[in-house]
N, C-alpha and C. Protein backbone atom coordinates (compact mmCIF):
# COMPACT_ATOMS: atom_id res chain seq x y z
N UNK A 1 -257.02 70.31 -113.13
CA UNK A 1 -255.56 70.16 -113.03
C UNK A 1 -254.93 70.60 -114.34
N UNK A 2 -253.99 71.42 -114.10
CA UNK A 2 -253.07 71.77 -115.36
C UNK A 2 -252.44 71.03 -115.66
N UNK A 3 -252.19 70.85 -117.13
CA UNK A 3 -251.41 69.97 -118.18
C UNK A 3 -251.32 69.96 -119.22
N UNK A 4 -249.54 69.71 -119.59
CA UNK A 4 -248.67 70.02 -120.77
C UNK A 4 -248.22 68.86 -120.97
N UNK A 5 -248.78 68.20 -122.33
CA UNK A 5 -248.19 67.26 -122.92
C UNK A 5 -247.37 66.91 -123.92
N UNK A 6 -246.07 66.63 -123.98
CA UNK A 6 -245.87 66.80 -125.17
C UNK A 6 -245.36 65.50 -126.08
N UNK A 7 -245.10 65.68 -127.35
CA UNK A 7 -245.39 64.35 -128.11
C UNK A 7 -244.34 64.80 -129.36
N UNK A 8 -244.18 63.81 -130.06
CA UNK A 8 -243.57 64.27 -131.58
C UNK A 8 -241.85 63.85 -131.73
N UNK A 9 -241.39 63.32 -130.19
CA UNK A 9 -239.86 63.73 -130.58
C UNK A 9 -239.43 62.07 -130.93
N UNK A 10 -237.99 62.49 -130.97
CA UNK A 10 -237.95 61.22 -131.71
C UNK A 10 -236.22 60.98 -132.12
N UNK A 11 -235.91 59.98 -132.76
CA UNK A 11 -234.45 60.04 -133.32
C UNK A 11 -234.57 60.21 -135.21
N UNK A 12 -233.48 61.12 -135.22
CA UNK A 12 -233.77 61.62 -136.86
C UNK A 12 -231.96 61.82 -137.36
N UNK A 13 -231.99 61.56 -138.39
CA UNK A 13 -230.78 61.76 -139.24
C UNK A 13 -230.33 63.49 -139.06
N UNK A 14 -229.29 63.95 -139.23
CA UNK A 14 -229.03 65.37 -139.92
C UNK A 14 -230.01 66.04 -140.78
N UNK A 15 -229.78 66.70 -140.88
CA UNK A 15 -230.65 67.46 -142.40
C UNK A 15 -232.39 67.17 -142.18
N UNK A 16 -232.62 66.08 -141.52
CA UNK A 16 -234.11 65.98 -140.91
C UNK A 16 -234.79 66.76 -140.65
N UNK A 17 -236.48 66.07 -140.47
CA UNK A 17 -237.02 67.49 -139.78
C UNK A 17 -237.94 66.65 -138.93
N UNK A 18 -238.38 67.21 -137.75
CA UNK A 18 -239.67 66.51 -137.11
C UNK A 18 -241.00 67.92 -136.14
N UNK A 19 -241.69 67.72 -135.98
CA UNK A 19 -242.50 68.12 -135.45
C UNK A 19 -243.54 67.58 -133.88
N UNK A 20 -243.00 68.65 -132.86
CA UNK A 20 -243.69 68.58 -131.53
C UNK A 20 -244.64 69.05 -131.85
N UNK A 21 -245.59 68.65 -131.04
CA UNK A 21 -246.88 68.99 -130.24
C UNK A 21 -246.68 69.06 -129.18
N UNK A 22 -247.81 69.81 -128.31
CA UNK A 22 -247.63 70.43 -126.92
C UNK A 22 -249.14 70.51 -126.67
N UNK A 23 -249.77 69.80 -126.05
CA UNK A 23 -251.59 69.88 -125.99
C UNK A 23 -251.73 70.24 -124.03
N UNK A 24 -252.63 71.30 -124.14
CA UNK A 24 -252.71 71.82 -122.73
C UNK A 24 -253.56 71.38 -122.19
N UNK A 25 -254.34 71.20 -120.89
CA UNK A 25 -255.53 70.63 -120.50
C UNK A 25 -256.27 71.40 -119.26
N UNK A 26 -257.00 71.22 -118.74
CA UNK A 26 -257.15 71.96 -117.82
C UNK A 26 -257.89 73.20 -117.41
N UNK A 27 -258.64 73.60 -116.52
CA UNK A 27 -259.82 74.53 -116.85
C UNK A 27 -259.08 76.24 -116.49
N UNK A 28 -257.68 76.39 -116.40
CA UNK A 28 -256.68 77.19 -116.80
C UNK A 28 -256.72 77.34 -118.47
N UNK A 29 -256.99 76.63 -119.09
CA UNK A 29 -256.71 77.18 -120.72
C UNK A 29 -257.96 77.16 -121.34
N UNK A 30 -258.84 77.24 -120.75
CA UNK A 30 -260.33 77.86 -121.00
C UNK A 30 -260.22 79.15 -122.01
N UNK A 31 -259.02 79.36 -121.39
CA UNK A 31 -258.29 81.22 -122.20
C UNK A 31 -257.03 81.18 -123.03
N UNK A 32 -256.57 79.57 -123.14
CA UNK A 32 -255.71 79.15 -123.91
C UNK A 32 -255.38 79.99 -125.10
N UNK A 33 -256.43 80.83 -125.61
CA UNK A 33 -255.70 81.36 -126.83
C UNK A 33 -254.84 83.17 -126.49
N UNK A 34 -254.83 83.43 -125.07
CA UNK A 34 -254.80 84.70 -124.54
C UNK A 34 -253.14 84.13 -123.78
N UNK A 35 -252.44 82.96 -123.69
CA UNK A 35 -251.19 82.64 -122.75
C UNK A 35 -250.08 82.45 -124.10
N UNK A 36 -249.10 83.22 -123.77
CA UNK A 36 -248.32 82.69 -124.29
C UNK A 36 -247.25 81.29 -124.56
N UNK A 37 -247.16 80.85 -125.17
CA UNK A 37 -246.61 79.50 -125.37
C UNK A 37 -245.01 79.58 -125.64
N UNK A 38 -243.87 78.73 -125.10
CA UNK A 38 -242.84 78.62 -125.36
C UNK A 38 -242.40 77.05 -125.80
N UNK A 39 -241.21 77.09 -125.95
CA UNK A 39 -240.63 75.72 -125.96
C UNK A 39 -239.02 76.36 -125.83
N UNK A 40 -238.69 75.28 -124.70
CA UNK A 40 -237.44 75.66 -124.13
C UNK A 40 -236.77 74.17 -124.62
N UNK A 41 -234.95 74.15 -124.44
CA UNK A 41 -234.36 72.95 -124.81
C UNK A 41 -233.86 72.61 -123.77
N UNK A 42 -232.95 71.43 -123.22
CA UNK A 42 -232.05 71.12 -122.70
C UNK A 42 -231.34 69.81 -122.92
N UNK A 43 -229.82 69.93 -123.52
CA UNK A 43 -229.30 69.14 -123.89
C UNK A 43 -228.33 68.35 -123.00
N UNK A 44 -228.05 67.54 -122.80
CA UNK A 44 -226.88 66.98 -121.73
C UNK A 44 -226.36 67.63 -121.43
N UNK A 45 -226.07 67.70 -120.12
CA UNK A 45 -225.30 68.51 -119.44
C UNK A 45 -225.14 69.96 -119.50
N UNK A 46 -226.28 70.45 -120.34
CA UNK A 46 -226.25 71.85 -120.55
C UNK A 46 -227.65 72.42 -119.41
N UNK A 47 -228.08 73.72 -119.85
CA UNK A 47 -229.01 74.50 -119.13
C UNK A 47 -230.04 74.33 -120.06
N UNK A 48 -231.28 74.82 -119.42
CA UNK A 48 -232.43 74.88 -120.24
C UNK A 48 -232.32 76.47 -120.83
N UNK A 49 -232.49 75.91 -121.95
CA UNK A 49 -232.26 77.30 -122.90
C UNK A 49 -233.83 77.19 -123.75
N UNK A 50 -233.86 79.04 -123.92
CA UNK A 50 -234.84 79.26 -124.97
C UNK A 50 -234.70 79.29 -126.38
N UNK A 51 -236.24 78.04 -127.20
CA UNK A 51 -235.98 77.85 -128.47
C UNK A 51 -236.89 79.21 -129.07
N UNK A 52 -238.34 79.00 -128.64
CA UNK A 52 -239.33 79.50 -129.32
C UNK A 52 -240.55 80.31 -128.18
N UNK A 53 -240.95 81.00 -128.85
CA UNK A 53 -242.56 81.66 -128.09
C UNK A 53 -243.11 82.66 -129.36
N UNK A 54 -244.24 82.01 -128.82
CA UNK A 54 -245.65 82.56 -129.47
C UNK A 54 -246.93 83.09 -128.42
N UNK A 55 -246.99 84.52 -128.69
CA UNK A 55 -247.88 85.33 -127.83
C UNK A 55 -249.49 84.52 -128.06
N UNK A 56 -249.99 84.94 -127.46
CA UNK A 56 -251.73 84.33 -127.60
C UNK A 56 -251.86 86.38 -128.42
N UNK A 57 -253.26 85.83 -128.86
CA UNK A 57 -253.97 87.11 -129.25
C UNK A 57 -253.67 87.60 -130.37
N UNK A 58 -252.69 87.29 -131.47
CA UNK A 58 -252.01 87.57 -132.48
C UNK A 58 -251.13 86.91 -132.76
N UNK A 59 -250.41 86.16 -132.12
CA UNK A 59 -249.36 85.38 -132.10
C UNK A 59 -248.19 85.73 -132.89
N UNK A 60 -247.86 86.46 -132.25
CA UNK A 60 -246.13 87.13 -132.63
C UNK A 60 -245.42 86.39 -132.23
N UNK A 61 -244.22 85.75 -133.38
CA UNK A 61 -243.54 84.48 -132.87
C UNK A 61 -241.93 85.63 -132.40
N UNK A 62 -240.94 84.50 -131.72
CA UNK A 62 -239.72 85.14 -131.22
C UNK A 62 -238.90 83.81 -131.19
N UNK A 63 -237.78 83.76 -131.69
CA UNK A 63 -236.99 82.67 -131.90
C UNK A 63 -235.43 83.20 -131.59
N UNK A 64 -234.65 82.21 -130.69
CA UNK A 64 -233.17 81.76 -130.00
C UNK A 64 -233.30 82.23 -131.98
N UNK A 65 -231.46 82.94 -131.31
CA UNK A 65 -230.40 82.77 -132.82
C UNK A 65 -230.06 81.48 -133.39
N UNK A 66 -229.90 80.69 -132.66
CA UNK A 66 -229.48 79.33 -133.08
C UNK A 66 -230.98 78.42 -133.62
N UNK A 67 -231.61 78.95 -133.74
CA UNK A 67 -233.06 78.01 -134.21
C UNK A 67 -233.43 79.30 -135.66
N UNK A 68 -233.53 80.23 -135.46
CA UNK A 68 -234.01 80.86 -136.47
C UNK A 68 -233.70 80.61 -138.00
N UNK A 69 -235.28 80.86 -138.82
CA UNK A 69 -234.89 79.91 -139.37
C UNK A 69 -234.87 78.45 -140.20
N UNK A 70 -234.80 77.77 -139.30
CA UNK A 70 -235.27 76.53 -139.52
C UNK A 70 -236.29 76.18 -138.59
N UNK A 71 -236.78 76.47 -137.49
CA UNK A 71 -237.86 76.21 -136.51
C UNK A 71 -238.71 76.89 -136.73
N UNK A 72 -239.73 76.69 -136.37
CA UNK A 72 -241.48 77.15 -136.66
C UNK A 72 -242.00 76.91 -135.27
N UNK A 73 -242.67 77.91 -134.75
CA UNK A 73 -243.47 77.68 -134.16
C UNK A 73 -244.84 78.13 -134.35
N UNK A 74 -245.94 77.47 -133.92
CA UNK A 74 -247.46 77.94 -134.33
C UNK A 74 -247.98 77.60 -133.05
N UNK A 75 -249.79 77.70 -133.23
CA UNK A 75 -250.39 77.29 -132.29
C UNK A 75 -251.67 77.28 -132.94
N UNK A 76 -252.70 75.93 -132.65
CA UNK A 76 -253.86 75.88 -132.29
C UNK A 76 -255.17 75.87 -131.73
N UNK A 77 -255.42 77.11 -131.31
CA UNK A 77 -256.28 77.81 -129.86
C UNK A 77 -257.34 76.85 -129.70
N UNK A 78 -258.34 76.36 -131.25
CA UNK A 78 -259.17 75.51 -130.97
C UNK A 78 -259.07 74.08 -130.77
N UNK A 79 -257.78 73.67 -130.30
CA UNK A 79 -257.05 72.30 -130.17
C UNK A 79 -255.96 72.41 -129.02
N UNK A 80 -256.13 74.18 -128.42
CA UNK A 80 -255.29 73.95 -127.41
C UNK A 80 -253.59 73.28 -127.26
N UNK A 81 -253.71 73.51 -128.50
CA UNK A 81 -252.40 72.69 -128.92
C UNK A 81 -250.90 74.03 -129.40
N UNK A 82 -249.97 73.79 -129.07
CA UNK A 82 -248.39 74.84 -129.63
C UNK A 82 -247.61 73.53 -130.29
N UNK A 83 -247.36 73.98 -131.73
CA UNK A 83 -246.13 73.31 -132.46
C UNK A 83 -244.86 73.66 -132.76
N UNK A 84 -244.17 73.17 -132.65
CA UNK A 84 -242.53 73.11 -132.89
C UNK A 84 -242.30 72.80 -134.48
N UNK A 85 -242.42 72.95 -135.43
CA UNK A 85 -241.84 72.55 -136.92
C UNK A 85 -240.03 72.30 -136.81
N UNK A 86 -239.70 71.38 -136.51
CA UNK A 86 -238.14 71.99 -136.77
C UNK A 86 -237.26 70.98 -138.19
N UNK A 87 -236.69 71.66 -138.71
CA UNK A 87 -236.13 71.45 -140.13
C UNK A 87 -234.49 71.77 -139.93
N UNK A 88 -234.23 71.01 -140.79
CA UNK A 88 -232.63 71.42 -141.00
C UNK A 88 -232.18 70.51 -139.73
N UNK A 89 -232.46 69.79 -139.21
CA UNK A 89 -231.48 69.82 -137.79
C UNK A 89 -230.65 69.15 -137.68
N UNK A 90 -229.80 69.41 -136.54
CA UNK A 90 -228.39 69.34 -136.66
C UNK A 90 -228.15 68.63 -135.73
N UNK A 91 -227.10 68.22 -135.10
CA UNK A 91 -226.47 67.18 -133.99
C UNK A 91 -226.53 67.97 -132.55
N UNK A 92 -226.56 69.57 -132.98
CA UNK A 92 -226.57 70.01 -131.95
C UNK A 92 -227.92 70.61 -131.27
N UNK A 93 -228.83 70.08 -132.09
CA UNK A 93 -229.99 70.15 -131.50
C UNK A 93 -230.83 69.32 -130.44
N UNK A 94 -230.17 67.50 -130.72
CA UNK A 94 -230.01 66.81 -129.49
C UNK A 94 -230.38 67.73 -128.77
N UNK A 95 -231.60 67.02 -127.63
CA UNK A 95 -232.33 67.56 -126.11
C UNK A 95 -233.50 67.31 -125.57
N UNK A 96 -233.77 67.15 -124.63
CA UNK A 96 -235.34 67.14 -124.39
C UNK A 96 -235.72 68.72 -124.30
N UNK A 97 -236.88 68.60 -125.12
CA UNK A 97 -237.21 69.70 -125.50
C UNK A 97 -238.73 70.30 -124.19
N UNK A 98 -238.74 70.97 -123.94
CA UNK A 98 -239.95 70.83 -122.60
C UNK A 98 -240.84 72.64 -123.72
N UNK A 99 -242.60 72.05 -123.49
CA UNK A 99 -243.36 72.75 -123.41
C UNK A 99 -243.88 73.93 -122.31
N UNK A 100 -243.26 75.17 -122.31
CA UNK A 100 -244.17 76.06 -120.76
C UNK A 100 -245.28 77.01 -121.61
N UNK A 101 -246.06 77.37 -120.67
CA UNK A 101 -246.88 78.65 -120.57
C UNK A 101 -246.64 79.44 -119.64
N UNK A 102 -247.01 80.79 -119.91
CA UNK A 102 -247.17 81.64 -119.46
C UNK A 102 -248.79 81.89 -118.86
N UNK A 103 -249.36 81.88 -117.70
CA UNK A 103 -250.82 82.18 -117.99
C UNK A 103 -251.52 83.64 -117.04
N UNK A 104 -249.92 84.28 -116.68
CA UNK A 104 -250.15 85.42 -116.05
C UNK A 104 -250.16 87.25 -116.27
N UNK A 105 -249.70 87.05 -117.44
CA UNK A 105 -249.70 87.98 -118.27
C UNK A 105 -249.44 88.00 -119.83
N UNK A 106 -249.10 88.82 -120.62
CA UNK A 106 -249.36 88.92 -122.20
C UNK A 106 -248.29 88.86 -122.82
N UNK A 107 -246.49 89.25 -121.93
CA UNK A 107 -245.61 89.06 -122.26
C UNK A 107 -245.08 87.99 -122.85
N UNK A 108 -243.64 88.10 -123.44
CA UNK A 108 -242.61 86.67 -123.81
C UNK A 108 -241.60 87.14 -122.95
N UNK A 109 -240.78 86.07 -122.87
CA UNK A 109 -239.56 85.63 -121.92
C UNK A 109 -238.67 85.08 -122.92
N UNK A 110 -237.15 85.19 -123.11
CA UNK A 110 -236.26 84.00 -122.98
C UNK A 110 -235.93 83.50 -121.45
N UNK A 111 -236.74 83.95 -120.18
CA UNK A 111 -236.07 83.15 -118.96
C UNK A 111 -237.30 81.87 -118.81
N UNK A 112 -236.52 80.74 -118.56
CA UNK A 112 -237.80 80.18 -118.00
C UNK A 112 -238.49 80.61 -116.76
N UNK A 113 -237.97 81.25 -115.83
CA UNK A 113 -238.89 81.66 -114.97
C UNK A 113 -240.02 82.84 -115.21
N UNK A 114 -240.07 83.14 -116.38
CA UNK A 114 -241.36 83.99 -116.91
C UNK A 114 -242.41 82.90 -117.08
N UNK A 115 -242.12 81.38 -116.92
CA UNK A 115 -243.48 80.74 -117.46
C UNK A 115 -244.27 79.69 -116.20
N UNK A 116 -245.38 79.36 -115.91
CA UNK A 116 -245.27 78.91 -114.62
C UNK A 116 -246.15 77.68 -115.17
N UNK A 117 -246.44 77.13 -115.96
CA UNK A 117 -246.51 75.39 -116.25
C UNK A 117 -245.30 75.03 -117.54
N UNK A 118 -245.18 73.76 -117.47
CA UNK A 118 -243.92 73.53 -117.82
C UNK A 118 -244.66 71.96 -118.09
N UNK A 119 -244.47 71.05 -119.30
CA UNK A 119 -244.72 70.13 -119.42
C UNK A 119 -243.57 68.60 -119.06
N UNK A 120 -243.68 67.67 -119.76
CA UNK A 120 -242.80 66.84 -118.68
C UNK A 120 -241.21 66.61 -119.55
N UNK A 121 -241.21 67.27 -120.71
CA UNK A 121 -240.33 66.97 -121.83
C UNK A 121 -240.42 65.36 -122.56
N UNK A 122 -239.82 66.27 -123.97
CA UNK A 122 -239.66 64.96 -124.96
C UNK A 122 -238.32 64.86 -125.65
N UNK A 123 -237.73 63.71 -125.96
CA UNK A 123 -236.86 63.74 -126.26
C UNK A 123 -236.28 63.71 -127.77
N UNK A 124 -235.32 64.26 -127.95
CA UNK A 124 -235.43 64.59 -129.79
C UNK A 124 -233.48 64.23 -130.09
N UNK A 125 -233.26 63.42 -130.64
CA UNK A 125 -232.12 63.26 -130.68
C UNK A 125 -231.62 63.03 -132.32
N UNK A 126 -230.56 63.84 -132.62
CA UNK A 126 -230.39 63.89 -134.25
C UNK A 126 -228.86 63.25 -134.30
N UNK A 127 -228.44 62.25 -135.56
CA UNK A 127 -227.82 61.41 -135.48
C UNK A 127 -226.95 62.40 -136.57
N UNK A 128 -225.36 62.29 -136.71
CA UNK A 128 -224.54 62.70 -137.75
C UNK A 128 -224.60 61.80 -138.93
């Protein structure tokens, strides 16, 4: 069974910083280091928007205008694991933040429908 977990979020001041994890499971990521990894946002009442992706195989990162910057993303192939670093953040970063993969080809997306597991989201809320 496929699975995206994710962990790390939390309530933080302005100017803060915190760090997701995203740990995959499943005999789908056997090839975990070959799928690309994203992290998408969604804030109240808004859409799920793209923060971050990191290709497998080299890991070429791609970052939203509004995150660049201050967000990091990485990944750990032998831990199966994608991180979020995010710094600086702001009020308007408030959201549950959700983990996807890609595990069908080599591309990146800003759509979420380029990714076809999707974890259950975490919530990250930054105070003024």
């Amino acid at each position: 069974q496929v699975q995206l977990v994710e962990s790390g979020g939390g309530l933080v001041q302005a100017g803060g910083s915190l760090r997701l994890s995203c740990a995959a499971s499943g005999p789908t990521f056997s090839t975990f280091s070959r799928y690309t990894m994203a992290w998408f946002r969604q804030a109240p009442g808004g859409e799920r928007d793209f923060a971050a992706a990191i290709k497998g195989n080299g890991g070429s990162t791609f970052y939203a205008d509004s995150v660049k910057g201050r967000f990091a993303i990485s990944r750990d192939n032998a831990k199966n694991t994608v991180y979020l670093e995010m710094n600086s953040l702001k009020p308007d970063d408030t959201a549950v933040y959700y983990c996807a993969v890609q595990t069908y080809g080599s591309t990146w997306s800003t759509f979420g429908s380029a990714y076809n597991y999707w974890g259950q989201g975490t919530q990250v809320t930054v105070s003024s």
